[in-house]
N, C-alpha and C. Protein backbone atom coordinates (compact mmCIF):
# COMPACT_ATOMS: atom_id res chain seq x y z
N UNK A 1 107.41 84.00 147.63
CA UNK A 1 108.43 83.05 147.24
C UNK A 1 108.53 81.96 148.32
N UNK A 2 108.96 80.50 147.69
CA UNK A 2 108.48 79.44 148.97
C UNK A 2 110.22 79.78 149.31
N UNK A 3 110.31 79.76 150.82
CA UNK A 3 111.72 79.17 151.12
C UNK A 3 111.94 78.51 152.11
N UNK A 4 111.28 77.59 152.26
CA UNK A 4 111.07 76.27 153.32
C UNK A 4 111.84 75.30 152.51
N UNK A 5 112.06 75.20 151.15
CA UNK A 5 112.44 73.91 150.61
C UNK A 5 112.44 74.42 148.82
N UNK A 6 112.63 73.70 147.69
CA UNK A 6 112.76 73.83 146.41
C UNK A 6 111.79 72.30 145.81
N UNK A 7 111.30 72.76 144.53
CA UNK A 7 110.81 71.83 143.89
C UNK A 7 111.63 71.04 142.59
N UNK A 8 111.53 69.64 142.90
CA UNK A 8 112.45 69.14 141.62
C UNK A 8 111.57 68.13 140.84
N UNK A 9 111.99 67.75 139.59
CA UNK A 9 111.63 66.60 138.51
C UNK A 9 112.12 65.20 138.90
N UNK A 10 111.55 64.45 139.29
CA UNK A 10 112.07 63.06 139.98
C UNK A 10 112.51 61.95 138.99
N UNK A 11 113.69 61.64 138.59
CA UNK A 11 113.62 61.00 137.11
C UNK A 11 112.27 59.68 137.20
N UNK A 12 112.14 59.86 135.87
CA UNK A 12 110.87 58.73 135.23
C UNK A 12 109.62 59.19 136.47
N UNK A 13 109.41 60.58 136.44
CA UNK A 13 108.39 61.09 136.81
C UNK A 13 107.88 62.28 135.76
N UNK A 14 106.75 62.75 136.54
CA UNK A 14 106.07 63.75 135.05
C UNK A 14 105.82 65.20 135.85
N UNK A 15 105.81 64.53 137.31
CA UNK A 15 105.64 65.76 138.32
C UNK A 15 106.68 66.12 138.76
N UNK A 16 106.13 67.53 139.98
CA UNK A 16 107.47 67.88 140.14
C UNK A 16 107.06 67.85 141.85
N UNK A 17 108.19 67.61 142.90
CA UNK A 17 108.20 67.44 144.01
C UNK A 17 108.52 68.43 144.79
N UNK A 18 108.21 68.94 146.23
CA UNK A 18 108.90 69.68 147.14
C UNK A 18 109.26 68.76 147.87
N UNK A 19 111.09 69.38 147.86
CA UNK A 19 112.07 69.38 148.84
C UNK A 19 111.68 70.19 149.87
N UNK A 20 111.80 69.93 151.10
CA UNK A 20 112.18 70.76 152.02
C UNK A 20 113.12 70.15 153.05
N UNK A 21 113.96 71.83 152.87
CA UNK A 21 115.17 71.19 153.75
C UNK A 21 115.22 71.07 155.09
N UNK A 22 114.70 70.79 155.52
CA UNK A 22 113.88 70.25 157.25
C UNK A 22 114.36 68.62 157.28
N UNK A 23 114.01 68.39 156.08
CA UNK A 23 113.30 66.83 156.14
C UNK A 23 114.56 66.04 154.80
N UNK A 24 115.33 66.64 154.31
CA UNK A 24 116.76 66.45 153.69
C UNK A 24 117.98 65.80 154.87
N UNK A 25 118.20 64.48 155.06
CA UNK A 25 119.20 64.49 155.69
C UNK A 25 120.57 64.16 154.74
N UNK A 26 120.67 63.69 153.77
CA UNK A 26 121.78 63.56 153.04
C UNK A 26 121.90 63.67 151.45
N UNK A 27 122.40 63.70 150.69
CA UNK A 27 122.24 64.27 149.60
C UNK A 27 123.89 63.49 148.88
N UNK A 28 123.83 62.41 148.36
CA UNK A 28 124.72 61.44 147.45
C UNK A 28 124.82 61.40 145.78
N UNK A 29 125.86 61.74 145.50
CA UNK A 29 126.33 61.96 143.99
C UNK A 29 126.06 60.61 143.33
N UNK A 30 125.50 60.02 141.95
CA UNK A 30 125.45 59.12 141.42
C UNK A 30 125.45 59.52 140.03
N UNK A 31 127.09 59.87 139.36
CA UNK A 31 127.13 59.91 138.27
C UNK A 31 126.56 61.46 137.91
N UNK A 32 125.50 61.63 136.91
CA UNK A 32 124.74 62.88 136.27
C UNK A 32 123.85 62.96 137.38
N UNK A 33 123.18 62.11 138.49
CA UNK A 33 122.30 61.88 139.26
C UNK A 33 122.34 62.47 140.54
N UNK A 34 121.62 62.84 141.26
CA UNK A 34 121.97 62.54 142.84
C UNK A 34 120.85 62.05 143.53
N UNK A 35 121.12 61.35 144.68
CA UNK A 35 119.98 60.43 145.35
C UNK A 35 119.79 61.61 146.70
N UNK A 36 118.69 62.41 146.86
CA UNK A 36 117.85 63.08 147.85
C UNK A 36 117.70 62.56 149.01
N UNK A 37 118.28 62.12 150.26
CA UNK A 37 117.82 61.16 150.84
C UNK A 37 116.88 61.99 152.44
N UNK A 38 115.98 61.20 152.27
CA UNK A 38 114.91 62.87 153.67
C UNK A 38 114.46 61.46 154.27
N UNK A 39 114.07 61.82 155.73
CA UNK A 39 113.55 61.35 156.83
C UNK A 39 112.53 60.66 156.64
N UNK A 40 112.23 59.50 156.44
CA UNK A 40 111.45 58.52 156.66
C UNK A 40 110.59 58.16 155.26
N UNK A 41 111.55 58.32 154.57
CA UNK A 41 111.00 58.37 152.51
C UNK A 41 112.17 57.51 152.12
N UNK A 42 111.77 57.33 151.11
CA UNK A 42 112.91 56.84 149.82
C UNK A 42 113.65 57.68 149.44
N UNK A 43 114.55 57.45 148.79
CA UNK A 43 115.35 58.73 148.10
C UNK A 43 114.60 59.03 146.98
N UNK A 44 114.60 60.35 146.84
CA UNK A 44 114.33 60.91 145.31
C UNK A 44 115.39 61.52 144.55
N UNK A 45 115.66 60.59 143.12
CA UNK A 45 116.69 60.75 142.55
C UNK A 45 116.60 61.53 141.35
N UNK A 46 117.64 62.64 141.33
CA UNK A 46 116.79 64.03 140.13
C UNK A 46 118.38 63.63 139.43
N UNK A 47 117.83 64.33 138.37
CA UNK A 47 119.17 64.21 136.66
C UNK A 47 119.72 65.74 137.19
N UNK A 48 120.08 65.74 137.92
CA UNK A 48 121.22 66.78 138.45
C UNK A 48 122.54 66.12 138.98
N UNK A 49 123.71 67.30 138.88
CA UNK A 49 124.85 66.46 139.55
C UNK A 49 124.80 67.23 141.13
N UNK A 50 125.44 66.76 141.80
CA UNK A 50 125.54 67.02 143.10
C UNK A 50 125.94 68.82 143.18
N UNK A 51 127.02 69.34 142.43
CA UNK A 51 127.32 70.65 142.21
C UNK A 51 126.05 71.43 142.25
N UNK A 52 125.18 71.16 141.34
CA UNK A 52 123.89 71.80 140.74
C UNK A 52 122.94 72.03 142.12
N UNK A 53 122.65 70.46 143.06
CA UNK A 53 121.98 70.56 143.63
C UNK A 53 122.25 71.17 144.83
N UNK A 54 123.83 71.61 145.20
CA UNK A 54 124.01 72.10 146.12
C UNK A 54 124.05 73.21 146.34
N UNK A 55 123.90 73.92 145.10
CA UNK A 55 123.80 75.55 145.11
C UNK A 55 122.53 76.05 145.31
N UNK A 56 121.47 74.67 145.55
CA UNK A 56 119.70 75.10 145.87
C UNK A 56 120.02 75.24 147.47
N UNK A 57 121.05 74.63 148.28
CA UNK A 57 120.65 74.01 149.75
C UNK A 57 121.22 75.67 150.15
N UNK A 58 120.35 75.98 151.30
CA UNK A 58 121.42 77.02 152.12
C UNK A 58 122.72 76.59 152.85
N UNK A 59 123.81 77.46 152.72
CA UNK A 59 125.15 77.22 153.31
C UNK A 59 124.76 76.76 154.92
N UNK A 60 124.31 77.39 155.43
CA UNK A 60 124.59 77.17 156.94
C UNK A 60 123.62 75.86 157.21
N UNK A 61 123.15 74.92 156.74
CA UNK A 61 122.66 73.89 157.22
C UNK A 61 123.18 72.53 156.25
N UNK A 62 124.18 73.15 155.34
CA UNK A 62 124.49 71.91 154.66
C UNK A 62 125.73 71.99 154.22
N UNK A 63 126.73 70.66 154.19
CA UNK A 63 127.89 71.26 153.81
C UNK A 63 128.61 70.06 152.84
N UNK A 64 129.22 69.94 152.28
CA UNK A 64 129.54 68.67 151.61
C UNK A 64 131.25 68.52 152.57
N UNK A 65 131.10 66.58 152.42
CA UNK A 65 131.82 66.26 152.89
C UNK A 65 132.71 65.55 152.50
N UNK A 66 132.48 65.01 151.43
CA UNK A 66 133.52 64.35 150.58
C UNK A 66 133.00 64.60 148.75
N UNK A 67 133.87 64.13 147.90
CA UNK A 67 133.42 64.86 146.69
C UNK A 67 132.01 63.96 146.14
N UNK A 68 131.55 63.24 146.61
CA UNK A 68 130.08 62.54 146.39
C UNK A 68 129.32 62.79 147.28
N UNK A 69 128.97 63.61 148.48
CA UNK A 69 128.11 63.48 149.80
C UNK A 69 128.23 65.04 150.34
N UNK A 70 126.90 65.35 150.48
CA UNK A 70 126.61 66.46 151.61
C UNK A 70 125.71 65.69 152.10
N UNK A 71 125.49 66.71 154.27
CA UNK A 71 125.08 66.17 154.77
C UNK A 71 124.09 67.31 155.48
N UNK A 72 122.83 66.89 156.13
CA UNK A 72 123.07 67.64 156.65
C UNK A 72 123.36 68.21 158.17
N UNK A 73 123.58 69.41 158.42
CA UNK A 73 124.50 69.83 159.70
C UNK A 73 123.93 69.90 160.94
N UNK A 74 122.48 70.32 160.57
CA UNK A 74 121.54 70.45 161.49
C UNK A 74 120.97 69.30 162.09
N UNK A 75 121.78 67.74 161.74
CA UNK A 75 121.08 66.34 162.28
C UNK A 75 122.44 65.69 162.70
N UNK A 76 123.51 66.57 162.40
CA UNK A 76 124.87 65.54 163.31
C UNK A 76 124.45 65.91 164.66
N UNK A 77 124.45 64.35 165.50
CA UNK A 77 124.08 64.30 166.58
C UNK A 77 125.62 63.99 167.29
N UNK A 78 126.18 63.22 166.72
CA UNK A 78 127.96 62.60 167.13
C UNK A 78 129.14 62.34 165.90
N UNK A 79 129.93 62.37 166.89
CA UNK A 79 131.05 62.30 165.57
C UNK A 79 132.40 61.76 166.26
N UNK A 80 133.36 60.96 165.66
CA UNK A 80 134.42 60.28 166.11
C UNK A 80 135.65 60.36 165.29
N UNK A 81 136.45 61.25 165.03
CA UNK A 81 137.38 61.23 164.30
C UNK A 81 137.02 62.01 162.92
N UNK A 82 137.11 60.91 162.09
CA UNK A 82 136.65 61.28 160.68
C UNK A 82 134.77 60.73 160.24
N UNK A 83 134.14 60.12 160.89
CA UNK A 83 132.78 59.92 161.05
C UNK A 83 131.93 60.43 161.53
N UNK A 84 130.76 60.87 160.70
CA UNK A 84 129.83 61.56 161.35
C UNK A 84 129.04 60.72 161.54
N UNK A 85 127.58 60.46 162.30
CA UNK A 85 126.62 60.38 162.50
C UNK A 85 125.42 61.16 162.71
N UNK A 86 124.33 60.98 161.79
CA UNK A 86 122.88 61.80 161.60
C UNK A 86 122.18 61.62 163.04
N UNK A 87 121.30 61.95 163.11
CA UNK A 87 119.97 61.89 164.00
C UNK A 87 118.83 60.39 163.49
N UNK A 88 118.85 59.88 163.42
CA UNK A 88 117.58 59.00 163.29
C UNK A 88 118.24 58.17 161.88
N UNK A 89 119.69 58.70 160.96
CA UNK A 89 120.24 57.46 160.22
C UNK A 89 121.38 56.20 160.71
N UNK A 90 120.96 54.96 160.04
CA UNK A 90 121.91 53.95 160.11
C UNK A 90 123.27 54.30 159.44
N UNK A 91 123.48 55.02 158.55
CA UNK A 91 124.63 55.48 157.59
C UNK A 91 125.47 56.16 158.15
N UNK A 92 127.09 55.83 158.60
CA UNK A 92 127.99 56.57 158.37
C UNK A 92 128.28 57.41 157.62
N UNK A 93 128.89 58.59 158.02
CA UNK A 93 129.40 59.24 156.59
C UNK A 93 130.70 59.48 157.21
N UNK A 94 132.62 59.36 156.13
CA UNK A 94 133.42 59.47 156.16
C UNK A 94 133.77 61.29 155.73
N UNK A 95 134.42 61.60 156.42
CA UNK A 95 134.92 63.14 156.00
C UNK A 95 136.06 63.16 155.06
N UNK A 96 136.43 63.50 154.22
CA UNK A 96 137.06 63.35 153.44
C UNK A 96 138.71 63.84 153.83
N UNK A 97 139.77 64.38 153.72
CA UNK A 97 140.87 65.61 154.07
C UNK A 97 140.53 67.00 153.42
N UNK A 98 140.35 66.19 151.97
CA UNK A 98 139.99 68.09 151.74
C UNK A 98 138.87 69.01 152.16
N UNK A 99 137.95 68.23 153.12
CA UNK A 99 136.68 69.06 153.25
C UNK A 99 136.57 68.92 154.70
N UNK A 100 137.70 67.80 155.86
CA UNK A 100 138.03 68.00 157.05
C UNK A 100 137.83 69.57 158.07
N UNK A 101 138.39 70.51 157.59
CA UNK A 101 138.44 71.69 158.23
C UNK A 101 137.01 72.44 158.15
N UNK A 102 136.53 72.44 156.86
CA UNK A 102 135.27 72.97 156.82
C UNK A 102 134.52 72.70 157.35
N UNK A 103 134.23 71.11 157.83
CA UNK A 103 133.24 70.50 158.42
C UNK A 103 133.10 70.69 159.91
N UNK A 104 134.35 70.44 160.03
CA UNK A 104 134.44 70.70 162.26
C UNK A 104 134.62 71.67 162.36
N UNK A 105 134.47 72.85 161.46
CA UNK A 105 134.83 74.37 162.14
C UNK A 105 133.42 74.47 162.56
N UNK A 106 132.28 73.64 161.71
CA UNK A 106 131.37 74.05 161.90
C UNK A 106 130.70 74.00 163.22
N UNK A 107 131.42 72.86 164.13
CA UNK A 107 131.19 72.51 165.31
C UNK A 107 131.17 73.61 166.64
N UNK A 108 130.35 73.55 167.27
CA UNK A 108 131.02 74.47 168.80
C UNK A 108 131.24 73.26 169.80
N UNK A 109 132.35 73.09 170.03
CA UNK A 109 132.33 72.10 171.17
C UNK A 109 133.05 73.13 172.60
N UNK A 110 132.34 72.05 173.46
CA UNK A 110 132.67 72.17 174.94
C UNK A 110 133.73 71.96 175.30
N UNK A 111 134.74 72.29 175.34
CA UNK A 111 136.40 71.42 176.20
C UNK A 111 137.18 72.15 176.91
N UNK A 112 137.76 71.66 177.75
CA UNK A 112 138.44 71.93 178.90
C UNK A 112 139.86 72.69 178.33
């Protein structure tokens, strides 16, 4: 069984693609859609809703953060309040309130 990553249908494609979640840094709701977004690619956008696709990702490296956006956990490099920042993206992402606690528990920080 592969479990490095999952294979999906890319709309107005005929093939089917591997995901791997290595190379997944964000993952954005669009409607019936969601846009795949991985490290140094385009997004690949599958006829799934974000719900669907998040029950492929493992828990401990991905977490959603507002009701359109998971991210993932393993590339927050910084964070300021309610903003995260990836590893190697230009994109903010906002934390939402209802998904606030889940997200920074995930954190271990250093403090005095």
């Amino acid at each position: 069984m592969v479990t490095d990553g999952f294979f999906v249908k890319p709309i107005y494609n005929d093939y089917r693609v591997k995901i791997r979640y290595s190379e997944i840094e964000w993952i954005e709701a669009d409607n019936n859609h969601s846009h795949i977004h991985m490290k140094g690619m385009r997004p690949v956008t599958v006829c799934f809703k974000l719900q669907q696709v998040e029950q492929m990702l493992p828990e401990d490296s991905f977490i959603r953060i507002s009701r359109s956006e998971i991210v993932n956990l393993l590339l927050v490099d910084r964070y300021c309040g309610n903003l995260l920042h990836l590893e190697g993206c230009s994109h903010q992402f906002y934390v939402t309130e209802k998904h606030r606690e889940a997200v920074f528990s995930c954190f271990v920080e250093l403090t005095k």
